[in-house]
Protein backbone atom coordinates (compact mmCIF):
# COMPACT_ATOMS: atom_id res chain seq x y z
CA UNK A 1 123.61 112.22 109.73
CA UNK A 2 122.14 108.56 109.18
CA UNK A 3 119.62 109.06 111.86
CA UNK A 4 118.52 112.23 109.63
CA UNK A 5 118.68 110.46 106.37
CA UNK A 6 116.55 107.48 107.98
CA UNK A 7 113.76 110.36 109.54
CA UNK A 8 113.70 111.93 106.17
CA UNK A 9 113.10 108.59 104.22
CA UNK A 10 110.66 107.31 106.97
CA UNK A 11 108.83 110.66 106.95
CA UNK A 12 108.62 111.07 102.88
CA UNK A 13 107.51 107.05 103.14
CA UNK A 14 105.07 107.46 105.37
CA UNK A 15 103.69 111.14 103.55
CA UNK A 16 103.25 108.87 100.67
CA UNK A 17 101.89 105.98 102.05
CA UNK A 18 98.74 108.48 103.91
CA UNK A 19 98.35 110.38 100.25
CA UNK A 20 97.83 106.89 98.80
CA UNK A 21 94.88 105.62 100.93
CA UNK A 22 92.46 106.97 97.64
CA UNK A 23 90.67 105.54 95.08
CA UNK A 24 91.85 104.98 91.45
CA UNK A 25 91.89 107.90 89.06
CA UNK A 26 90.18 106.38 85.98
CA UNK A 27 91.45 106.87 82.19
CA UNK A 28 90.24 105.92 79.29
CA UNK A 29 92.08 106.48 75.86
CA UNK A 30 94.41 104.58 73.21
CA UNK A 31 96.94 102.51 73.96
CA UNK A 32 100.82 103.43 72.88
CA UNK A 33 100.30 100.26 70.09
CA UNK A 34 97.42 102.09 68.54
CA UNK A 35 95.39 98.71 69.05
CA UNK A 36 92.43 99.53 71.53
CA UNK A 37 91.08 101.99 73.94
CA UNK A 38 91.32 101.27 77.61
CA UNK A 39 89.30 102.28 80.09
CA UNK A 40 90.61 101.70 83.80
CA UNK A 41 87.44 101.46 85.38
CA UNK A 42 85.93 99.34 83.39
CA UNK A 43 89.03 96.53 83.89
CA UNK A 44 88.18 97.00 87.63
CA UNK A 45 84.39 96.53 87.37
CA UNK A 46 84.87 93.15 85.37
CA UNK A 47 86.71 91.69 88.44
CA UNK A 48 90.17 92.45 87.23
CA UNK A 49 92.98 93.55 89.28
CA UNK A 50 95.02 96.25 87.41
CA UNK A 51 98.85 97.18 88.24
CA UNK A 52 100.63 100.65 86.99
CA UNK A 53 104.18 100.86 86.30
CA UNK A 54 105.39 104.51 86.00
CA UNK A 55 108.62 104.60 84.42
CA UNK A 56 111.13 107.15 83.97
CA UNK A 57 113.23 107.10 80.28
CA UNK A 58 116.52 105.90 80.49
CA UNK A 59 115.78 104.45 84.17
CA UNK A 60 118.08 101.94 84.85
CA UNK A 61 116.09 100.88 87.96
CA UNK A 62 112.86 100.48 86.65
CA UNK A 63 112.75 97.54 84.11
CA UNK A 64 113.94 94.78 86.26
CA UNK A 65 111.00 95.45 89.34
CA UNK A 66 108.51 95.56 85.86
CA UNK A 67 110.38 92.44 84.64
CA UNK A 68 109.73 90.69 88.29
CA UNK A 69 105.71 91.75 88.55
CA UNK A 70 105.18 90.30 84.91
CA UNK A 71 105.98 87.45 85.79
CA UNK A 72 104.52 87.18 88.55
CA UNK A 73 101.33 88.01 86.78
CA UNK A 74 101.39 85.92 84.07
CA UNK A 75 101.86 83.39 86.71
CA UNK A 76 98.24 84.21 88.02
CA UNK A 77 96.72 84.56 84.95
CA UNK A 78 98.18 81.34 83.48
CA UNK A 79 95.83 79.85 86.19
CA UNK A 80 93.25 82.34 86.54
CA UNK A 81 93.15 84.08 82.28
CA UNK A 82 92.38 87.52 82.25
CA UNK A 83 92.60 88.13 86.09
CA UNK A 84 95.81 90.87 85.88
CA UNK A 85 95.77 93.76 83.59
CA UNK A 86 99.24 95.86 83.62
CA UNK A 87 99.97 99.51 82.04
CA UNK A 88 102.91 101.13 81.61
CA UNK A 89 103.11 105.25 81.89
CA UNK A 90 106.30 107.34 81.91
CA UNK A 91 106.01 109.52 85.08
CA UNK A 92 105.84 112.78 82.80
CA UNK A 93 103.42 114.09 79.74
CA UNK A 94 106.72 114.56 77.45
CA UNK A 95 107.69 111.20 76.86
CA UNK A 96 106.53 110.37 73.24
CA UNK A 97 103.84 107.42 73.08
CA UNK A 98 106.42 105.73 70.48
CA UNK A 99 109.07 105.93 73.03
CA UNK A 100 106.74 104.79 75.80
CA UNK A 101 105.90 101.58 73.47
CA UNK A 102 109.88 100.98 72.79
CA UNK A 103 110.30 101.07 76.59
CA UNK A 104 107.79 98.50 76.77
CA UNK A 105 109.10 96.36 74.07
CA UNK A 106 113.14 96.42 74.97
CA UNK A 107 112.89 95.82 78.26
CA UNK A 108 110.57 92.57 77.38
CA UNK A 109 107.71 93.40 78.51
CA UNK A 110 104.89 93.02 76.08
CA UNK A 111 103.53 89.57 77.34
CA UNK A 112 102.16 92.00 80.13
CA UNK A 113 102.44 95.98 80.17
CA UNK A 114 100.70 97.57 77.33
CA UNK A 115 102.78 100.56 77.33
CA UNK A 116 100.81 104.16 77.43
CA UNK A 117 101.34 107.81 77.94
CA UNK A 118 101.26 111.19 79.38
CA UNK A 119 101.20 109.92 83.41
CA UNK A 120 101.69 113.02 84.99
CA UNK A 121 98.27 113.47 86.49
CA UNK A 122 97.71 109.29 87.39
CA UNK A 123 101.40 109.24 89.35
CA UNK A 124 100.68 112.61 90.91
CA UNK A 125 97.23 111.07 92.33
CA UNK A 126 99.34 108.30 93.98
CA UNK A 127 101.57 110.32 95.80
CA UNK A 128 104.03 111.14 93.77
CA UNK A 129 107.11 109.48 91.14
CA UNK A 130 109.40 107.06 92.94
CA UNK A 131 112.19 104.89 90.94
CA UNK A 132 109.84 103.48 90.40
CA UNK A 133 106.12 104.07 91.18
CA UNK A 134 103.98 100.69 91.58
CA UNK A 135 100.23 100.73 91.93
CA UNK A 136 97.83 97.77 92.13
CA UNK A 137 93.82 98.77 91.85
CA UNK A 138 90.79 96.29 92.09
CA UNK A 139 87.37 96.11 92.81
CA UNK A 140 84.28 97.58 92.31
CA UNK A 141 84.89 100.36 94.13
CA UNK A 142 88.25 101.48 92.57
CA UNK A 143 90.61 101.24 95.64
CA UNK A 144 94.01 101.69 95.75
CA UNK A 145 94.98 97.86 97.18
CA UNK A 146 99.43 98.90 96.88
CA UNK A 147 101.21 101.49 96.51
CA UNK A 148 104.67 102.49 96.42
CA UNK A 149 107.45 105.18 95.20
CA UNK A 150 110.47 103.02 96.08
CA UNK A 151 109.12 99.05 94.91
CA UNK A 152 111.55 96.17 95.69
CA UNK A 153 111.60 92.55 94.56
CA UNK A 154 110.18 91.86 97.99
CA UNK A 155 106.65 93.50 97.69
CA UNK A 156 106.34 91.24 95.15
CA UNK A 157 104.53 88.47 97.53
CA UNK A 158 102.85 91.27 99.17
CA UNK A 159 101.26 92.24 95.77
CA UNK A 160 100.28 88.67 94.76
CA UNK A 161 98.61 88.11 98.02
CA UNK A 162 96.12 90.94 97.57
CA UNK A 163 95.51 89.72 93.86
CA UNK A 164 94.73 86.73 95.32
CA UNK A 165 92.99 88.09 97.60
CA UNK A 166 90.68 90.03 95.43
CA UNK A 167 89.73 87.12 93.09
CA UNK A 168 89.24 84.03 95.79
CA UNK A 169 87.55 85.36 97.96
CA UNK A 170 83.39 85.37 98.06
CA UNK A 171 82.18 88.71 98.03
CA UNK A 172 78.65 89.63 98.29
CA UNK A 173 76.65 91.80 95.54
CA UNK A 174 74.26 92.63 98.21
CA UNK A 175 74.20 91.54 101.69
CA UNK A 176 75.03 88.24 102.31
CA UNK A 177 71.98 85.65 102.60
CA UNK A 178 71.29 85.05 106.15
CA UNK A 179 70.49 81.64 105.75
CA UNK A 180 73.82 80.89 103.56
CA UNK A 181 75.91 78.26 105.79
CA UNK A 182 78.78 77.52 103.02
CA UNK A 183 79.09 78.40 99.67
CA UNK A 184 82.29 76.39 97.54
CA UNK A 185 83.04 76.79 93.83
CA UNK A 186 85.56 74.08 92.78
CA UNK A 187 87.95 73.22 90.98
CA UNK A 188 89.43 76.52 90.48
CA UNK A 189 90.58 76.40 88.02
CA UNK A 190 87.86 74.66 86.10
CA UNK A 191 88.22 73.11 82.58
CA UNK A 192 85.92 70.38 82.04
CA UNK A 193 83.21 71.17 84.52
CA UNK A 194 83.00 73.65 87.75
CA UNK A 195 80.21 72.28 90.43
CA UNK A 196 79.03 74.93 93.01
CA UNK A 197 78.38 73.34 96.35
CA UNK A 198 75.81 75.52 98.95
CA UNK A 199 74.78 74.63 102.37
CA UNK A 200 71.32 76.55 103.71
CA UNK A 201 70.86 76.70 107.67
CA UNK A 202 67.20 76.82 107.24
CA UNK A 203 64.29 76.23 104.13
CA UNK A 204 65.06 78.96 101.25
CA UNK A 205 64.05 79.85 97.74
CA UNK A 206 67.29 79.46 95.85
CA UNK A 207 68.67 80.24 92.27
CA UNK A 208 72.03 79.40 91.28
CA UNK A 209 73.41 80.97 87.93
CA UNK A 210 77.10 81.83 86.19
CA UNK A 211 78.11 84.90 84.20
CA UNK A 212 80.77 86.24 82.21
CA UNK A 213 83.09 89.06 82.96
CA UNK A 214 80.58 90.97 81.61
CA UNK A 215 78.63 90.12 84.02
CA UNK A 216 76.37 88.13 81.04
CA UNK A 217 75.09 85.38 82.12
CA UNK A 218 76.21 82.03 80.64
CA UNK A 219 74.40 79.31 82.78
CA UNK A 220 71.01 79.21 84.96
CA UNK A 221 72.28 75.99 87.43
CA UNK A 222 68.74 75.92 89.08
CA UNK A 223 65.96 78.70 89.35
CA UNK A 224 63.61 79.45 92.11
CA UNK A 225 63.42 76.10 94.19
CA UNK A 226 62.31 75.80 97.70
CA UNK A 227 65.92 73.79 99.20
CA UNK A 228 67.31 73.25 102.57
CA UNK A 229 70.48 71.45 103.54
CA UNK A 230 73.54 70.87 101.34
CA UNK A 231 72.79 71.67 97.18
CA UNK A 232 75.73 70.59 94.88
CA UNK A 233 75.67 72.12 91.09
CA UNK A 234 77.98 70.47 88.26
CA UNK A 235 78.39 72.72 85.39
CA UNK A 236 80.23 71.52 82.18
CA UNK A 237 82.66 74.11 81.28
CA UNK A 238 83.92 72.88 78.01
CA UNK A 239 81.48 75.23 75.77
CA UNK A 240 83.26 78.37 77.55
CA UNK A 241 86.30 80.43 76.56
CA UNK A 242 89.31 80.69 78.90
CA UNK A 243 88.86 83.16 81.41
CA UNK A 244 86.98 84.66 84.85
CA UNK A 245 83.32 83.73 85.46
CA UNK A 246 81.07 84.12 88.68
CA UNK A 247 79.34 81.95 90.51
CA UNK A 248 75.94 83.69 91.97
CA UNK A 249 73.62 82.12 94.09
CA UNK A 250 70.63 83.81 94.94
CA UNK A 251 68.67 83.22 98.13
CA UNK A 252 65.59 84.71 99.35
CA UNK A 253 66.49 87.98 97.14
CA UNK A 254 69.82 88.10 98.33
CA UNK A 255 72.77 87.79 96.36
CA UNK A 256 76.21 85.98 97.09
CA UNK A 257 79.02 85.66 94.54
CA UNK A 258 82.51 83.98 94.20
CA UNK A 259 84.66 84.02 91.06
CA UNK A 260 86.58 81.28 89.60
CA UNK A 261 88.41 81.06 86.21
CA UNK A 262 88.02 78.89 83.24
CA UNK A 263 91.62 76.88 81.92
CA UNK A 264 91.36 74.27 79.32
């Protein structure tokens, strides 16, 4: 009978686990505070990496792993502002928004979840409602980094690793300059000044710049130079608000980028 039980759980674990190789459903609508519209794929295209909580009412088991990922979260973004974005959706369209935002705030979560409803559709897209369902989304192209129906304490290292993983390392905008040896942005994070370090294999034409999460651009380090060799880049930091910012530098028309985060 335990062998059974154990084939049953590893074959509804593993039928989940296929379903959830997907992208991100998107949303965009008001918050259960009445505050401000969210829109899902917007938090991902800014750099951010966005977890979903979906809660059942009167779930005993699903506060404390919520309680465990906030603070792991405000962790990261106590170093790196505005990196995690969390949500909150009961698992069904019947739960009242008011109750979804009492959820939130009893269980002590509002330094985190901003609590939301009607998440029938988003937990059926990740495979189904587990006690409780966990999903972590980032990048640009919307992917489904974790998922899980049955979320323990110990995925919690597994989660911050791919947040982590998201936001330190250099990804390219385009393809990555041939000629690019080494490319550091340090310290991260910054709070007086950031300097951006590059090292070019061969003679380049190079532009080195910083944006927003907007993807504005806040800083033009140097502009069309002819360079070879090591280039090093101090930018003061003090004249910009907490939170993530991209280093770009631009070589030959192609484009390599690494994010770091503002902390004074």
């Amino acid at each position: 009978m335990k062998k059974l039980i154990y084939l049953l759980s590893f074959s509804i674990i593993a039928s989940f686990s296929s379903q959830a190789q997907m992208s991100a459903m998107d949303f965009n609508k008001m918050d259960c505070n009445n505050t401000s519209m969210h829109h899902l794929f917007s938090d991902l295209d800014s750099g951010k990496a966005v977890l979903l909580h979906f809660f059942m009412p009167n779930c005993g088991m699903c506060p404390p792993p919520a309680q465990t990922l906030q603070n792991m979260a405000n962790s990261i973004n106590a170093m790196h502002p505005g990196l995690v974005k969390g949500y909150a959706f009961p698992f069904n369209n019947t739960t009242t928004c008011s109750y979804s935002a009492s959820w939130v705030s009893s269980n002590g979560l509002s330094s985190f979840y901003i609590p939301m409803d009607s998440g029938a559709v988003q937990v059926a897209n990740y495979g189904g409602f587990g006690m409780p369902t966990v999903v972590l989304l980032g990048g640009m192209d919307h992917r489904v980094m974790y998922a899980s129906q049955a979320f323990s304490s110990s995925d919690t290292s597994a989660i911050r690793d791919s947040i982590m993983g998201l936001v330190m390392n250099m990804t390219a905008i385009s393809e990555v300059p041939k000629n690019l040896a080494a490319f550091n942005v340090f310290p991260n994070p910054a709070s007086e000044k950031v300097t951006i370090e590059v090292t070019l294999s061969n003679t380049s034409t190079v532009s080195i710049d910083v944006t927003d999460i907007s993807g504005k651009q806040v800083a033009i380090l140097s502009k069309d130079y002819s360079a070879n060799g090591n280039l090093s880049n101090t930018f003061n930091t003090q004249s910009l608000s907490d939170g993530l910012y991209t280093a770009n530098v631009r070589i030959d028309g192609k484009i390599a980028s690494q994010k770091f985060s503002v902390k004074h």
